[in-house]
Protein backbone atom coordinates (compact mmCIF):
# COMPACT_ATOMS: atom_id res chain seq x y z
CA UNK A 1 133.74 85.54 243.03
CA UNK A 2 133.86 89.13 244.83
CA UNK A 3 133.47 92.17 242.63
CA UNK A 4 137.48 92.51 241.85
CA UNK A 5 137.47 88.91 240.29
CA UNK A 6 135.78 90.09 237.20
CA UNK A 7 138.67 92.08 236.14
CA UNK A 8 141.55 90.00 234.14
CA UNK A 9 144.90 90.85 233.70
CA UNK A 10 145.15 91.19 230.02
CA UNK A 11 147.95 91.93 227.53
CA UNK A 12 148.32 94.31 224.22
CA UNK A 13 150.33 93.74 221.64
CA UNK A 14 151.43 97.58 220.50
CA UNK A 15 154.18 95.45 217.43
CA UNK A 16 155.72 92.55 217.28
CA UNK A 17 158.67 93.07 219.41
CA UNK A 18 156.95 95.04 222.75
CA UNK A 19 153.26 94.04 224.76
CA UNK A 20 151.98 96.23 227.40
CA UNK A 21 150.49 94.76 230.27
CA UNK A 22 147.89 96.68 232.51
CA UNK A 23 147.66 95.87 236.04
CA UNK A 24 144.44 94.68 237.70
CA UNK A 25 143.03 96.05 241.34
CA UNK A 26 143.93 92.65 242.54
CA UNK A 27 147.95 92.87 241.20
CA UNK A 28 147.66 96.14 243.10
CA UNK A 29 146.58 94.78 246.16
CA UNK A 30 149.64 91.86 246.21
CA UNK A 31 152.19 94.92 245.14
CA UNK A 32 151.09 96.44 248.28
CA UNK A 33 150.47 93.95 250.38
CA UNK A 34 154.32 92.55 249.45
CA UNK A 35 155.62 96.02 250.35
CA UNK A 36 153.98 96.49 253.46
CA UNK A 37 154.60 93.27 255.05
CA UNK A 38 158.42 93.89 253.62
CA UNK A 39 158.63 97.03 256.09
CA UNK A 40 157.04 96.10 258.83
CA UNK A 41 159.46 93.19 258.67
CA UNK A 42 162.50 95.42 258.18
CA UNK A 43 160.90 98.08 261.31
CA UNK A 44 160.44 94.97 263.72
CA UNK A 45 164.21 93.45 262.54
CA UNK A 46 165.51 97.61 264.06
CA UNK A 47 163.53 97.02 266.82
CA UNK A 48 163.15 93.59 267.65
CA UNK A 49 161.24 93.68 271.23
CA UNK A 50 158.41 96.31 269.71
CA UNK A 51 157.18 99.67 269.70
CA UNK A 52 155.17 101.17 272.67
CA UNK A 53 152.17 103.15 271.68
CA UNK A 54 154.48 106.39 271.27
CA UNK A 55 156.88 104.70 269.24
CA UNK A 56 154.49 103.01 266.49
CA UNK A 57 154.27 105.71 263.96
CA UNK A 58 156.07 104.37 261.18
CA UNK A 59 154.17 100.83 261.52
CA UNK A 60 150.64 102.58 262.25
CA UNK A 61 151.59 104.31 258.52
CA UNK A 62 152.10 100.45 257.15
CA UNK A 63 148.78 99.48 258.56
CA UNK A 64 147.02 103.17 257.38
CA UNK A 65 148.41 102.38 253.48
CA UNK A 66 146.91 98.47 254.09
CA UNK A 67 143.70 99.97 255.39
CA UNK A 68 143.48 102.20 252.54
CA UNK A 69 144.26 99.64 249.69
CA UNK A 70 141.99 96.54 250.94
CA UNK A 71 140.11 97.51 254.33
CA UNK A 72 140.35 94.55 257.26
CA UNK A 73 140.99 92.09 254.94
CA UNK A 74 144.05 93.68 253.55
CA UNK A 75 144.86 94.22 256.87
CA UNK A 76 144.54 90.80 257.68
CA UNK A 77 146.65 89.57 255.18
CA UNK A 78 149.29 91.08 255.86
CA UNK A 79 149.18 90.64 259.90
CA UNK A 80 149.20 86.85 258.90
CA UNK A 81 151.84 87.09 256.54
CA UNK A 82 153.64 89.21 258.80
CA UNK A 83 153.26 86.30 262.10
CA UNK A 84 154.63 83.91 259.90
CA UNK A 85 158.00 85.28 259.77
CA UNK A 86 157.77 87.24 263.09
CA UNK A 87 155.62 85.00 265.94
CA UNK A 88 156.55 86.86 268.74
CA UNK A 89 156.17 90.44 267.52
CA UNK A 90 152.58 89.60 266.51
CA UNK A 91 151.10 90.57 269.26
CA UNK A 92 152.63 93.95 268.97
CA UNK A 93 151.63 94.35 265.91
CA UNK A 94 148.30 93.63 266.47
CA UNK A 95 148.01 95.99 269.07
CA UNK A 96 150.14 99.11 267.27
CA UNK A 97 147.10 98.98 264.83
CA UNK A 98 144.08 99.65 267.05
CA UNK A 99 142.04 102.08 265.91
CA UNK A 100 143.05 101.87 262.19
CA UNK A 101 140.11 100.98 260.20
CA UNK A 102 137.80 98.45 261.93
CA UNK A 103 141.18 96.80 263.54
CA UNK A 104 140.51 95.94 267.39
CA UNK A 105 144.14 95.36 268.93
């Protein structure tokens, strides 16, 4: 169990009728690791043969917030979740993130 496994996501009951529930680093991670792979699906579905080294801002920001968040693995993730749905823009993908992080596209 890595260091983020120790937290919990726990509950607190302010009354009766209304809890409050506090997120842990690891809901954090899935909230933006769901939103991430969401736009990078959505830039790829505008632009559906790629984007040439000039063009990749938008999904070099995607893989800058992932990088930020989680690091590689992060990264990772979402590059796997995002081949899934997309097979032949993976490639692209992987090579619109070079140089981010420790990515090697």
């Amino acid at each position: 169990m890595g260091f983020f496994g120790i937290f919990r996501k726990k509950t607190y009951a302010d009354n009766e009728d209304q809890t409050v529930s506090v997120p842990t680093p690891n809901d954090e991670k899935e909230n933006t690791l769901s939103a991430c792979v969401d736009r990078l699906l959505s830039l790829y579905q505008q632009k559906t043969t790629g984007f040439y080294e000039g063009e990749a801002g938008e999904v070099r920001k995607v893989g800058e917030e992932l990088n930020h968040a989680g690091g590689m693995e992060l990264m990772l993730q979402a590059y796997n979740a995002f081949a899934k749905r997309r097979p032949e823009c993976a490639r692209n993908l992987e090579s619109s993130w070079s140089g981010i992080g420790e990515w090697m596209g």
